[in-house]
PDB file of N, CA and C in Angstrom:
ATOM      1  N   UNK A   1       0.841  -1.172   0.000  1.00  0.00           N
ATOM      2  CA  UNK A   1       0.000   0.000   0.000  1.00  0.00           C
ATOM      3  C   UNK A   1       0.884   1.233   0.000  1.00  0.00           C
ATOM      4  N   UNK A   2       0.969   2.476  -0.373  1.00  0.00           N
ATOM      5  CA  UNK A   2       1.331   3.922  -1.154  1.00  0.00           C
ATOM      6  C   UNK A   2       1.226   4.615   0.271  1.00  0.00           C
ATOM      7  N   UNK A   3       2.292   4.984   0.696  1.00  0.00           N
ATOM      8  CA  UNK A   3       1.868   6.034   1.640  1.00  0.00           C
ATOM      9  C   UNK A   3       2.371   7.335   1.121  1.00  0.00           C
ATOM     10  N   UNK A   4       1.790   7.546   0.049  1.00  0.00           N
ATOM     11  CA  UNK A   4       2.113   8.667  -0.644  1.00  0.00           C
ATOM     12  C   UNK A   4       0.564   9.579  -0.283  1.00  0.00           C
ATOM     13  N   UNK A   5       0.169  10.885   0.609  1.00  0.00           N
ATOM     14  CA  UNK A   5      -0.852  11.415   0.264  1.00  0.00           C
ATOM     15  C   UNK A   5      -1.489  11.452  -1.117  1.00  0.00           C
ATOM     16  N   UNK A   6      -3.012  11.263  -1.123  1.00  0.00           N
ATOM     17  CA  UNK A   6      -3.631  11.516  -2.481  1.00  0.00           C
ATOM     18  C   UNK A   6      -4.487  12.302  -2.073  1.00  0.00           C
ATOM     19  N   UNK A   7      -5.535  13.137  -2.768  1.00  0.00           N
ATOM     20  CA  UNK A   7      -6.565  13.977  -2.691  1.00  0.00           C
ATOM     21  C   UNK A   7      -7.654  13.108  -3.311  1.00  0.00           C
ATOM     22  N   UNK A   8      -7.746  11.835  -3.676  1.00  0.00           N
ATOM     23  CA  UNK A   8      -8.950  11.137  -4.303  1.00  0.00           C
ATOM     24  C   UNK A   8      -9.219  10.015  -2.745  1.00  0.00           C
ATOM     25  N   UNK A   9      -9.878   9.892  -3.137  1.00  0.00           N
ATOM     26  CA  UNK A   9     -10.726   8.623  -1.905  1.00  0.00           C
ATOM     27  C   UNK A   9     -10.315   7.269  -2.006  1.00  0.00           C
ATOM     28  N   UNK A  10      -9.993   6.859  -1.075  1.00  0.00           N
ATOM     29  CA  UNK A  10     -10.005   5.103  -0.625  1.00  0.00           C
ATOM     30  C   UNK A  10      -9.651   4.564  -2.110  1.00  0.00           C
ATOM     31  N   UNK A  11      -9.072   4.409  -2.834  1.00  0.00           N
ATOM     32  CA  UNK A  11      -8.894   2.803  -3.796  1.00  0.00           C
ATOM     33  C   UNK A  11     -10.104   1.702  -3.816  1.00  0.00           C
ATOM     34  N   UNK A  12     -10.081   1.176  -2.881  1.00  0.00           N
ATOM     35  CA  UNK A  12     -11.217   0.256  -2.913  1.00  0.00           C
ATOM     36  C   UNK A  12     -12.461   1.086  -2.523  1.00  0.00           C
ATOM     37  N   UNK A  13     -13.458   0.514  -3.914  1.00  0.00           N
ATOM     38  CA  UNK A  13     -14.392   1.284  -3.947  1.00  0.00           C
ATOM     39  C   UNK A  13     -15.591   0.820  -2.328  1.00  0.00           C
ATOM     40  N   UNK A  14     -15.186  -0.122  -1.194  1.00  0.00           N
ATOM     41  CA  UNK A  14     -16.599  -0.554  -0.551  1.00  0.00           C
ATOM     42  C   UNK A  14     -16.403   0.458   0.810  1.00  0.00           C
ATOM     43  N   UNK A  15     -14.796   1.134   0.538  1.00  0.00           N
ATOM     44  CA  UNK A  15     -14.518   2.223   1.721  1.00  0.00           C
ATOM     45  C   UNK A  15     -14.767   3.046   1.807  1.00  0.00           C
ATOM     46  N   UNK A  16     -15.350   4.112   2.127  1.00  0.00           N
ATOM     47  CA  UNK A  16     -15.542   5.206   2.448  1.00  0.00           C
ATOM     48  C   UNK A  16     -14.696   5.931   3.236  1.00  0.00           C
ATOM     49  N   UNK A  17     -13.842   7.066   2.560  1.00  0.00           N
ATOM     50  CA  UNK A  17     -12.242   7.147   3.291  1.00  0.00           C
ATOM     51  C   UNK A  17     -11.464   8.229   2.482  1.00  0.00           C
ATOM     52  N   UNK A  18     -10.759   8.776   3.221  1.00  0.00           N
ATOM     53  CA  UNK A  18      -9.623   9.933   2.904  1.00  0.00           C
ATOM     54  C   UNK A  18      -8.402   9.833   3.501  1.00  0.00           C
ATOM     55  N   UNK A  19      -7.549   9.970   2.527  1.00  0.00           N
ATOM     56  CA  UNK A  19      -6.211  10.460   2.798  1.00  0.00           C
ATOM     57  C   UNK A  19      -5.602  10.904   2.030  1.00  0.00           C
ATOM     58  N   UNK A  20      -4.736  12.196   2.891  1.00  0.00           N
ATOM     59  CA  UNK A  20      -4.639  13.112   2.064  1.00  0.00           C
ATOM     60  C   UNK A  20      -4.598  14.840   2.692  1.00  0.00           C
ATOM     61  N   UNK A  21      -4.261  15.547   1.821  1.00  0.00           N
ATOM     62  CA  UNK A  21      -4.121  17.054   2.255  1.00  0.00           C
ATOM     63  C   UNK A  21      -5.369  17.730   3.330  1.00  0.00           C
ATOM     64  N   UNK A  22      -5.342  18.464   4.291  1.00  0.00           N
ATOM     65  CA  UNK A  22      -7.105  18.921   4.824  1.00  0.00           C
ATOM     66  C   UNK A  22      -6.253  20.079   5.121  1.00  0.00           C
ATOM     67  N   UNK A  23      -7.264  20.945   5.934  1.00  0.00           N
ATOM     68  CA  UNK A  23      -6.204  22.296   6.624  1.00  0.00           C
ATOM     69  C   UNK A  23      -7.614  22.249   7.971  1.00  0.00           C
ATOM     70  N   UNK A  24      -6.864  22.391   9.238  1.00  0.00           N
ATOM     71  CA  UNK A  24      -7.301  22.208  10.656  1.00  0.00           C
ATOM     72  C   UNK A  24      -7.773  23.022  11.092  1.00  0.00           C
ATOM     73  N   UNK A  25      -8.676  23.443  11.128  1.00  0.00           N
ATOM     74  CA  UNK A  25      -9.282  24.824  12.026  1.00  0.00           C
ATOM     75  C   UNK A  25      -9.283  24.646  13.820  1.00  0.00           C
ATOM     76  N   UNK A  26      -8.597  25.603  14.781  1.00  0.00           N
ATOM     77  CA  UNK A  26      -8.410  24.658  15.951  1.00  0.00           C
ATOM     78  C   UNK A  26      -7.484  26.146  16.874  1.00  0.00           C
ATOM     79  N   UNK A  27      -8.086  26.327  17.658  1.00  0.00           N
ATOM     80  CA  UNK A  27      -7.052  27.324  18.635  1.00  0.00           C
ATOM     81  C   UNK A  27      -7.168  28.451  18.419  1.00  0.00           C
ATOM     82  N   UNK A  28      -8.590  28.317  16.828  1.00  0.00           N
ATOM     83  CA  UNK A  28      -7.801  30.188  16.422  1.00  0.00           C
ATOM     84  C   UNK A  28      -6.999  30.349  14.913  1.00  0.00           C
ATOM     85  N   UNK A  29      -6.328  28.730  15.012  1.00  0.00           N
ATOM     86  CA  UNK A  29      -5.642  29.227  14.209  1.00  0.00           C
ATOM     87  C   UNK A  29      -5.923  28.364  13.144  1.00  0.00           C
ATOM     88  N   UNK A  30      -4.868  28.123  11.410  1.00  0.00           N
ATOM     89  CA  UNK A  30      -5.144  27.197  11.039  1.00  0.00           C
ATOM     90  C   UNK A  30      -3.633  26.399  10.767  1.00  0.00           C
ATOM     91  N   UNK A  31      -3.691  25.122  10.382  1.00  0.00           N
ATOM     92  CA  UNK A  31      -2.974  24.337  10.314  1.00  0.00           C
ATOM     93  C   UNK A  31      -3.188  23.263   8.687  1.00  0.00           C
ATOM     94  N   UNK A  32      -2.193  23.275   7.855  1.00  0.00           N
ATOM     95  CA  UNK A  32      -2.119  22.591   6.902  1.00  0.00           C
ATOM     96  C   UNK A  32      -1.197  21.223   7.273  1.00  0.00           C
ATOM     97  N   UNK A  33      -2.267  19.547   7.150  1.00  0.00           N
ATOM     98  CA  UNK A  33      -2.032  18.613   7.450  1.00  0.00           C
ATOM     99  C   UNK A  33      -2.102  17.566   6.844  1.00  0.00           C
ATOM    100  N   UNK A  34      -1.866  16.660   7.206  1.00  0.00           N
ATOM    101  CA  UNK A  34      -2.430  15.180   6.258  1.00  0.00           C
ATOM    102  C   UNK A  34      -3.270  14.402   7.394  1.00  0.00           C
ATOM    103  N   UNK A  35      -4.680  13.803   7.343  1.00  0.00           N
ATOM    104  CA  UNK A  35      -5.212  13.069   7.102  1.00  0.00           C
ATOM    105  C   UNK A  35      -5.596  11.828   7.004  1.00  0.00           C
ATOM    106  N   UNK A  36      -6.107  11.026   7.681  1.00  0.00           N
ATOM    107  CA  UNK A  36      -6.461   9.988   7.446  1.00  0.00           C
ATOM    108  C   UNK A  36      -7.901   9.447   8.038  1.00  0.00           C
ATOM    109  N   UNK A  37      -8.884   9.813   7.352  1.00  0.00           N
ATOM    110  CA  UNK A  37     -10.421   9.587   7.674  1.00  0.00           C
ATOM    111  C   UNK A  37     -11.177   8.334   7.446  1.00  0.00           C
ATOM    112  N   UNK A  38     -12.160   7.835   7.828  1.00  0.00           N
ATOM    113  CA  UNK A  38     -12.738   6.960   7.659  1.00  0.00           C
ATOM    114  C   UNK A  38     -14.259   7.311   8.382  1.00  0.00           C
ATOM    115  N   UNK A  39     -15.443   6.015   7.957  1.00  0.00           N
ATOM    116  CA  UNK A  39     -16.802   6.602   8.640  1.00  0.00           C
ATOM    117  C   UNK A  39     -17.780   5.525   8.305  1.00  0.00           C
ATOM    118  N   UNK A  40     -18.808   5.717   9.022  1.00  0.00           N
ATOM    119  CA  UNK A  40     -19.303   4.546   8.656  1.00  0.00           C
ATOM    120  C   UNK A  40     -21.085   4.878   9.223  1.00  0.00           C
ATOM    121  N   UNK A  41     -22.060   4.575   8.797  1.00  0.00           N
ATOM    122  CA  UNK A  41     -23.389   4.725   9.060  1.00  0.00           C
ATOM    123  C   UNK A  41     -23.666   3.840   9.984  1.00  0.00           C
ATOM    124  N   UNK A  42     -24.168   4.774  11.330  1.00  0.00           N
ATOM    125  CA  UNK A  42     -24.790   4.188  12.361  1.00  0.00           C
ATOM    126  C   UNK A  42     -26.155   3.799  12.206  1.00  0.00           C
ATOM    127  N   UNK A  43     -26.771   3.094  11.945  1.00  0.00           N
ATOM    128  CA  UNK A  43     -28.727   2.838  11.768  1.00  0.00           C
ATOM    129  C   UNK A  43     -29.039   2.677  13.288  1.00  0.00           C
ATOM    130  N   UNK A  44     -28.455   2.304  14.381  1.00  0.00           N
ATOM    131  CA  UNK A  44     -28.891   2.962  15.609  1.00  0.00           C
ATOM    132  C   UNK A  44     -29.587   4.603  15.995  1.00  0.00           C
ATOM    133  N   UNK A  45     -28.754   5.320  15.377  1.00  0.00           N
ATOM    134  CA  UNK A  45     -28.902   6.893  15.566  1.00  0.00           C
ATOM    135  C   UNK A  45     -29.072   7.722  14.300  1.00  0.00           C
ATOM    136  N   UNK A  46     -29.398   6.508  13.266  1.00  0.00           N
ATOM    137  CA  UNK A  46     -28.961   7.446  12.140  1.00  0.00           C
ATOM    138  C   UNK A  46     -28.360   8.093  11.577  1.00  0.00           C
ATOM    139  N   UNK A  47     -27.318   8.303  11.906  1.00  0.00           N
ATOM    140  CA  UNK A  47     -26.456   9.276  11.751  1.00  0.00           C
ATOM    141  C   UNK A  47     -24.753   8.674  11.225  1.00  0.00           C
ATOM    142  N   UNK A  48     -24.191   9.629  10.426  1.00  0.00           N
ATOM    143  CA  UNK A  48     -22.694   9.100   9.802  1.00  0.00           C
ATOM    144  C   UNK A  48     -22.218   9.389  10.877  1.00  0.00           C
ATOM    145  N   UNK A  49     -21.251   8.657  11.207  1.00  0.00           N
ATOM    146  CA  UNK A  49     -20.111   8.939  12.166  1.00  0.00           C
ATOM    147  C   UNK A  49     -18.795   8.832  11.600  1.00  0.00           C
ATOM    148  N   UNK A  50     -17.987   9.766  11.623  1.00  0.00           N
ATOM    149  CA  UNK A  50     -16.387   9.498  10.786  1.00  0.00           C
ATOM    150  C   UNK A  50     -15.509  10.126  11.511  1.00  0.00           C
ATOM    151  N   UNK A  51     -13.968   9.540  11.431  1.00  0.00           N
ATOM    152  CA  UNK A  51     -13.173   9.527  12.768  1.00  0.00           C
ATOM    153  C   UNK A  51     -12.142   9.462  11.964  1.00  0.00           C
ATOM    154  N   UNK A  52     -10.570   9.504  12.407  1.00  0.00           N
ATOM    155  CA  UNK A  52      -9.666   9.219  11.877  1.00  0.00           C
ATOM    156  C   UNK A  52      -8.213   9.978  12.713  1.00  0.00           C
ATOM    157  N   UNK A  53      -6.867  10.203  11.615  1.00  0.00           N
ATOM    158  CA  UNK A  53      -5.910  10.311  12.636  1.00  0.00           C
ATOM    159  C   UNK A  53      -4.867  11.936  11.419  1.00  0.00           C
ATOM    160  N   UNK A  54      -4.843  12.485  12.540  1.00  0.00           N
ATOM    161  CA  UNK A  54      -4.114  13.777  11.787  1.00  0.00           C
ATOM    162  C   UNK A  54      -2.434  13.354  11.947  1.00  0.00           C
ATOM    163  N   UNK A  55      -1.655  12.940  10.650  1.00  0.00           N
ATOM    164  CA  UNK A  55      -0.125  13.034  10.768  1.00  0.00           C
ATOM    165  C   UNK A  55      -0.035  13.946  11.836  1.00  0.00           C
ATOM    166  N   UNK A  56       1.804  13.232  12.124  1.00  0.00           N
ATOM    167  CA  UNK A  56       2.217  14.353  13.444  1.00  0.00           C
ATOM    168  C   UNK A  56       2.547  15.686  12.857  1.00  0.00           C
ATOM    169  N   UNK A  57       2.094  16.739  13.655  1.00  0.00           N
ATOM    170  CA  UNK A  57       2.189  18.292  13.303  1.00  0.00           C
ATOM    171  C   UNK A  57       2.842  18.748  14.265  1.00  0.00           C
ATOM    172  N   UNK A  58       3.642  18.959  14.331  1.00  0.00           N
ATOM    173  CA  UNK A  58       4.473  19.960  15.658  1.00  0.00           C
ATOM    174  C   UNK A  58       4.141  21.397  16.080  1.00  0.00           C
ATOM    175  N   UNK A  59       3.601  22.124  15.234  1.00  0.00           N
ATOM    176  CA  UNK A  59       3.238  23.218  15.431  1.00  0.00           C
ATOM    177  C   UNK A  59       1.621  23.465  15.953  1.00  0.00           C
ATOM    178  N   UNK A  60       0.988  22.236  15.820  1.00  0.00           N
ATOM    179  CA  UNK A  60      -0.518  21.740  15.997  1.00  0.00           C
ATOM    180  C   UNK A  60      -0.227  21.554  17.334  1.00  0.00           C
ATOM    181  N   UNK A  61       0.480  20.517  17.805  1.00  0.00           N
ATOM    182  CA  UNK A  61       0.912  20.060  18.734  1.00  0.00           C
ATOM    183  C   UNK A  61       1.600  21.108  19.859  1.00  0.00           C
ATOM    184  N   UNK A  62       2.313  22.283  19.459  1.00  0.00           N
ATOM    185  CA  UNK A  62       2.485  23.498  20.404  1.00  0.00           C
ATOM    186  C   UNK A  62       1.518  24.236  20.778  1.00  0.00           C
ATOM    187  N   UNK A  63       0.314  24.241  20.081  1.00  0.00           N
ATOM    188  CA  UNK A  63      -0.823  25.159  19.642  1.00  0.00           C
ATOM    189  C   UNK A  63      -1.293  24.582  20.714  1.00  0.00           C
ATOM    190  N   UNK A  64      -1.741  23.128  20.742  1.00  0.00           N
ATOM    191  CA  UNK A  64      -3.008  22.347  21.599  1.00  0.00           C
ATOM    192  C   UNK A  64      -2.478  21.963  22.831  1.00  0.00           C
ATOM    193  N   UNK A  65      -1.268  21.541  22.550  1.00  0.00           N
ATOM    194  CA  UNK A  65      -1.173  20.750  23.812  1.00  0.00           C
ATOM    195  C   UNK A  65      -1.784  19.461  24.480  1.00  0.00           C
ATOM    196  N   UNK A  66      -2.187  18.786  25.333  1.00  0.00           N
ATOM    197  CA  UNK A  66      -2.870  17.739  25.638  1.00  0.00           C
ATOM    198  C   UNK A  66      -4.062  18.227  25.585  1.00  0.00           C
ATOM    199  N   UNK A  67      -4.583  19.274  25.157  1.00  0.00           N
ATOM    200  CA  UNK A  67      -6.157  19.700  25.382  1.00  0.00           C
ATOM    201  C   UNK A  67      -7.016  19.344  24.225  1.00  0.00           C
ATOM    202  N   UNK A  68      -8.435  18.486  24.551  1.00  0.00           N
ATOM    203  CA  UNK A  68      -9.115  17.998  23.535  1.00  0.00           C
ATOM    204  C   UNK A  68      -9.325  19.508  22.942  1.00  0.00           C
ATOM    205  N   UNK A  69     -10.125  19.548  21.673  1.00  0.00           N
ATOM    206  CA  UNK A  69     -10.324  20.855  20.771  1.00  0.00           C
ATOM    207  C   UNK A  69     -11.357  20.683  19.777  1.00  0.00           C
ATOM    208  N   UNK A  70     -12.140  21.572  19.816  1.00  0.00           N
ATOM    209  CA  UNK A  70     -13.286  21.671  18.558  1.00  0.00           C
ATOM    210  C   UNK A  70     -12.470  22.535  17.469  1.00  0.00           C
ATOM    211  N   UNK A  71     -12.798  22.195  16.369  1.00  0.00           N
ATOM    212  CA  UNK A  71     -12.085  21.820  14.825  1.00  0.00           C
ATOM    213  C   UNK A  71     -12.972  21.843  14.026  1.00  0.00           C
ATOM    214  N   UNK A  72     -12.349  22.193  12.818  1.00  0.00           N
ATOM    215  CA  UNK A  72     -13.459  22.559  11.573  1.00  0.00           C
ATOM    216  C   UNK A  72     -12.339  22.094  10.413  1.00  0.00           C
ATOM    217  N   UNK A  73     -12.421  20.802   9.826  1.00  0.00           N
ATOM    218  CA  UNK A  73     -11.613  19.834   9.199  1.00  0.00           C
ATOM    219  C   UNK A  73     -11.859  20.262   7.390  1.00  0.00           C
ATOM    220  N   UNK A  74     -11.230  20.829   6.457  1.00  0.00           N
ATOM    221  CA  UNK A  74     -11.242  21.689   5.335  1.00  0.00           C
ATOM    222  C   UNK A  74     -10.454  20.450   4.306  1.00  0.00           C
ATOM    223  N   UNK A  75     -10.911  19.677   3.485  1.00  0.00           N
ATOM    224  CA  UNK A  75     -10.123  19.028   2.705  1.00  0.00           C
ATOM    225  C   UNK A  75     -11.075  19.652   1.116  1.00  0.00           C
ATOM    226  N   UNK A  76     -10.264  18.810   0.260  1.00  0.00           N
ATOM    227  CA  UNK A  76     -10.430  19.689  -1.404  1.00  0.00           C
ATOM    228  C   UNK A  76     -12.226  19.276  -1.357  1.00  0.00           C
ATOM    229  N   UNK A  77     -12.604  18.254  -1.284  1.00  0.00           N
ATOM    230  CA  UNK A  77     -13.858  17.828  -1.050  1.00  0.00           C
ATOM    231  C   UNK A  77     -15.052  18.461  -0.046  1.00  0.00           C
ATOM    232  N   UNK A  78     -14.400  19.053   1.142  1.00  0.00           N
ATOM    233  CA  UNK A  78     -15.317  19.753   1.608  1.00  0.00           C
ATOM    234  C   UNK A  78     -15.241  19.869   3.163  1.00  0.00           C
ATOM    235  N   UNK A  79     -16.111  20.444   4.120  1.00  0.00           N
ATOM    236  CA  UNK A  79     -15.264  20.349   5.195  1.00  0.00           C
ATOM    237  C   UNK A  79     -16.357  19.837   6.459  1.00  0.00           C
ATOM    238  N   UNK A  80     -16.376  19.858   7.768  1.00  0.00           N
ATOM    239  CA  UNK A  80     -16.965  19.423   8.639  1.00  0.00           C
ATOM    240  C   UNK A  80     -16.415  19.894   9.657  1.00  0.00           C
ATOM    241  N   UNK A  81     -17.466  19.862  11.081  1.00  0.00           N
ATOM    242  CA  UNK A  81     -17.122  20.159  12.338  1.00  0.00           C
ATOM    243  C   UNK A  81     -16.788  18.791  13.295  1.00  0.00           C
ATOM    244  N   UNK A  82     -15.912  19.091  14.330  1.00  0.00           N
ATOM    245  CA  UNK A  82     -15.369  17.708  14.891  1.00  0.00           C
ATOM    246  C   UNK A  82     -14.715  18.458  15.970  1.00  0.00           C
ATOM    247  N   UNK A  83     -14.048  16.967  16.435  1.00  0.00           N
ATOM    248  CA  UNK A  83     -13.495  17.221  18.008  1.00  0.00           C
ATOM    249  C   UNK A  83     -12.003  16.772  17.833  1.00  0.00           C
ATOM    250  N   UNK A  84     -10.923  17.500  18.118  1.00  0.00           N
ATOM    251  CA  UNK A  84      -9.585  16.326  18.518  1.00  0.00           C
ATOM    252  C   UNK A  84      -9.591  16.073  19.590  1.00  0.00           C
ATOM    253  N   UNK A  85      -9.091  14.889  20.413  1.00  0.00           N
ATOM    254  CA  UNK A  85      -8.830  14.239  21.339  1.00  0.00           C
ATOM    255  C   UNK A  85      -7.615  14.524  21.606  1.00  0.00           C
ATOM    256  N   UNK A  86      -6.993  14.008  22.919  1.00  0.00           N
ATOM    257  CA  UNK A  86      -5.905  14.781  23.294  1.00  0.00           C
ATOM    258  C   UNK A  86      -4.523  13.794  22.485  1.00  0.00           C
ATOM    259  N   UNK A  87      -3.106  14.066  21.821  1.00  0.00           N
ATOM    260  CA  UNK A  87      -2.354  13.443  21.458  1.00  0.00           C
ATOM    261  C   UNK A  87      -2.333  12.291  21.531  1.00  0.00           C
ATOM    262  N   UNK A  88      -1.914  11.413  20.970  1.00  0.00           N
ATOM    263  CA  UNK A  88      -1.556   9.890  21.446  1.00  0.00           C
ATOM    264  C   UNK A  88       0.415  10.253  21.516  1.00  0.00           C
ATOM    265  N   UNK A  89       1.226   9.066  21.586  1.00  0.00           N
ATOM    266  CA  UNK A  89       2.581   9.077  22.153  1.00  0.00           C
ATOM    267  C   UNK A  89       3.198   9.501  21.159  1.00  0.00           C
ATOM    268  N   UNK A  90       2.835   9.328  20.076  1.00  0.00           N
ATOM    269  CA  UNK A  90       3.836  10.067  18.767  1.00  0.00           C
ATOM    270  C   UNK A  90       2.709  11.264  18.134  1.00  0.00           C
ATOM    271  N   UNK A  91       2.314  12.178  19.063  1.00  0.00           N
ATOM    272  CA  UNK A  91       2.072  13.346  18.778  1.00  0.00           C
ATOM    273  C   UNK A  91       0.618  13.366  17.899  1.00  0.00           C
ATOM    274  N   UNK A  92       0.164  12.141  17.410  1.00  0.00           N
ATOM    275  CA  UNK A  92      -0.748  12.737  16.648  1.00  0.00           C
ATOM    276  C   UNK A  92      -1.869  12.807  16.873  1.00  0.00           C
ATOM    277  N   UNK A  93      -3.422  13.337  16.145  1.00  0.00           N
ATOM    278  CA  UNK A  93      -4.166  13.805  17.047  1.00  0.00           C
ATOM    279  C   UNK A  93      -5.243  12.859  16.758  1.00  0.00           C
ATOM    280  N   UNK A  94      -6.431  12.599  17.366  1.00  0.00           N
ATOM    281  CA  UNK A  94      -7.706  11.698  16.470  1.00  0.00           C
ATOM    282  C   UNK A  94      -8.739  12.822  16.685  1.00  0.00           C
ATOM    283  N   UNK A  95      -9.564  12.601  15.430  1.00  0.00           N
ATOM    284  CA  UNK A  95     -10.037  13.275  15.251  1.00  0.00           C
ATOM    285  C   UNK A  95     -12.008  12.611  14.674  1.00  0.00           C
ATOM    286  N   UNK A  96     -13.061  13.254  15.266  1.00  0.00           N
ATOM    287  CA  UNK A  96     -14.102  12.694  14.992  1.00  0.00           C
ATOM    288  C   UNK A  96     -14.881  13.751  15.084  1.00  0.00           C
ATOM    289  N   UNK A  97     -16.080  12.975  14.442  1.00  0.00           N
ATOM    290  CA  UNK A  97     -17.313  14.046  13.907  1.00  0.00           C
ATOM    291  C   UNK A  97     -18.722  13.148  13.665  1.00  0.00           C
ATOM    292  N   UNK A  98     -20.053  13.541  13.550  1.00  0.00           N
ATOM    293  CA  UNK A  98     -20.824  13.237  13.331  1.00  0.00           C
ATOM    294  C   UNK A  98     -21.418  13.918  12.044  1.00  0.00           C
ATOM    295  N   UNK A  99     -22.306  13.224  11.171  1.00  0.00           N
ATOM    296  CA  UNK A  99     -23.245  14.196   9.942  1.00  0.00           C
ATOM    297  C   UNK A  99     -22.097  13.969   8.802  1.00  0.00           C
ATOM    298  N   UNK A 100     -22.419  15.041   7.860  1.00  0.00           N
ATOM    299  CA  UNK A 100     -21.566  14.517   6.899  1.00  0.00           C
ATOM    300  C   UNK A 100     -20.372  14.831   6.770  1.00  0.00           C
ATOM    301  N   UNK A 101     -19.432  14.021   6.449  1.00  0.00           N
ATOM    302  CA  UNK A 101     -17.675  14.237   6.588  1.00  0.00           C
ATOM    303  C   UNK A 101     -17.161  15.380   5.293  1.00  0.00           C
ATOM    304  N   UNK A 102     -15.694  15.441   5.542  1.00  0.00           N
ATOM    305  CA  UNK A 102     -15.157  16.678   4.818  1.00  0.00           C
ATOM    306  C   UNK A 102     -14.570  16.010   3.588  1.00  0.00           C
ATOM    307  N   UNK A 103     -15.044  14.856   3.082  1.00  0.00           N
ATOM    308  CA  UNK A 103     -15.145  13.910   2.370  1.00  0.00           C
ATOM    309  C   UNK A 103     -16.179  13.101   1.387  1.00  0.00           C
ATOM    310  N   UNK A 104     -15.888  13.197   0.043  1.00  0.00           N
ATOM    311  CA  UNK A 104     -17.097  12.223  -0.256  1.00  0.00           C
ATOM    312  C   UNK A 104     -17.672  10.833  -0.408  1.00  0.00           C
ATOM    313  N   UNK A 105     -18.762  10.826   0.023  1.00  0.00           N
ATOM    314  CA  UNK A 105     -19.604   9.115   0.268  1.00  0.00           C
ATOM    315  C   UNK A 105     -20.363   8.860  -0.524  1.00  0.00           C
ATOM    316  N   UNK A 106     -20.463   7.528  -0.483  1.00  0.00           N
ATOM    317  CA  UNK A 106     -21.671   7.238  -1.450  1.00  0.00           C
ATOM    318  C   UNK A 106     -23.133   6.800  -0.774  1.00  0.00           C
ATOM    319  N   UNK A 107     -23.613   7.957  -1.527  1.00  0.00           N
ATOM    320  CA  UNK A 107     -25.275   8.238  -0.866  1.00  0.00           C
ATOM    321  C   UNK A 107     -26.384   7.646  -1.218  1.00  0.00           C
ATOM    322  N   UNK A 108     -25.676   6.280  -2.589  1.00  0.00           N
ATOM    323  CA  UNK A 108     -27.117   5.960  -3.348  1.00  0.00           C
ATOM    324  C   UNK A 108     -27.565   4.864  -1.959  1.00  0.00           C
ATOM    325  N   UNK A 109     -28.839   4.327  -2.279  1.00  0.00           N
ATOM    326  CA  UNK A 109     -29.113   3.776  -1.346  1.00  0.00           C
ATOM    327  C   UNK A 109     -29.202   2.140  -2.193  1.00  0.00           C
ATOM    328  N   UNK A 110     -28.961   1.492  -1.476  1.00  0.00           N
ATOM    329  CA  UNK A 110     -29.149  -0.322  -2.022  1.00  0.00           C
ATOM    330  C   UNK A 110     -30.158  -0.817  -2.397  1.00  0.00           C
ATOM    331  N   UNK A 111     -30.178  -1.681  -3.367  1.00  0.00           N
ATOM    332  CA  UNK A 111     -31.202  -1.879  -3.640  1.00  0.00           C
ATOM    333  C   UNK A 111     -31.614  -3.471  -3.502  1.00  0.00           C
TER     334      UNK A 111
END
C-alpha cells in the first residue's frame, strides 16, 4: 500500500475514506495537514459517524497541547465540524465528527 498522500478517496471502492491534504481549524488558528479519515453509518442513531488520525504536526501540537479541541476539518472535497482528542505518544491527534464528513460518500441507497 502507497503512503504517498492523495486527494482522491479510498482505492477500494466498498470504503468510504480519505487520505490526504485537509487544513485544521483549531485554537484560532489554522494548520495545513495530512489526514487519514474513515466513517461509517450508524442505523442505531442514524447518523454518519467518521473519525480518523491527523499526521504528526508539531506546530498543531504546540498550539493544543494535551487539550481535547473543537475543529473545523477543510479538505479539497469539503469540510466538517469535529473534536480532537488529546495526542496519542507520537504526537498525533484523532479526530471525529458526526453528519456529513469533509469527504465524499456514497449516498445511493441499495437496492
Amino acid at each position: 500500500m502507497s503512503r504517498v498522500p492523495t486527494t482522491a478517496t479510498t482505492q477500494r471502492p466498498h470504503d468510504d475514506g480519505y487520505f490526504g491534504p485537509a487544513t485544521v481549524v483549531a485554537g484560532g488558528r489554522e494548520f495545513t495537514v495530512t489526514v487519514r479519515l474513515r466513517g461509517y453509518f450508524q442505523p442505531i442513531d442514524g447518523r454518519y459517524h467518521w473519525y480518523g488520525r491527523i499526521t504528526r504536526h508539531p506546530e498543531l501540537a504546540a498550539a493544543l497541547g494535551d487539550e481535547r479541541a473543537a475543529t473545523l476539518i477543510r479538505t479539497p472535497h469539503g469540510e466538517a465540524r469535529g473534536e480532537l482528542s488529546e495526542p496519542d505518544l507520537w504526537e498525533r491527534y484523532r479526530v471525529m465528527g458526526t453528519g456529513r464528513p469533509p469527504y465524499p460518500v456514497d449516498t445511493a441507497v441499495p437496492e
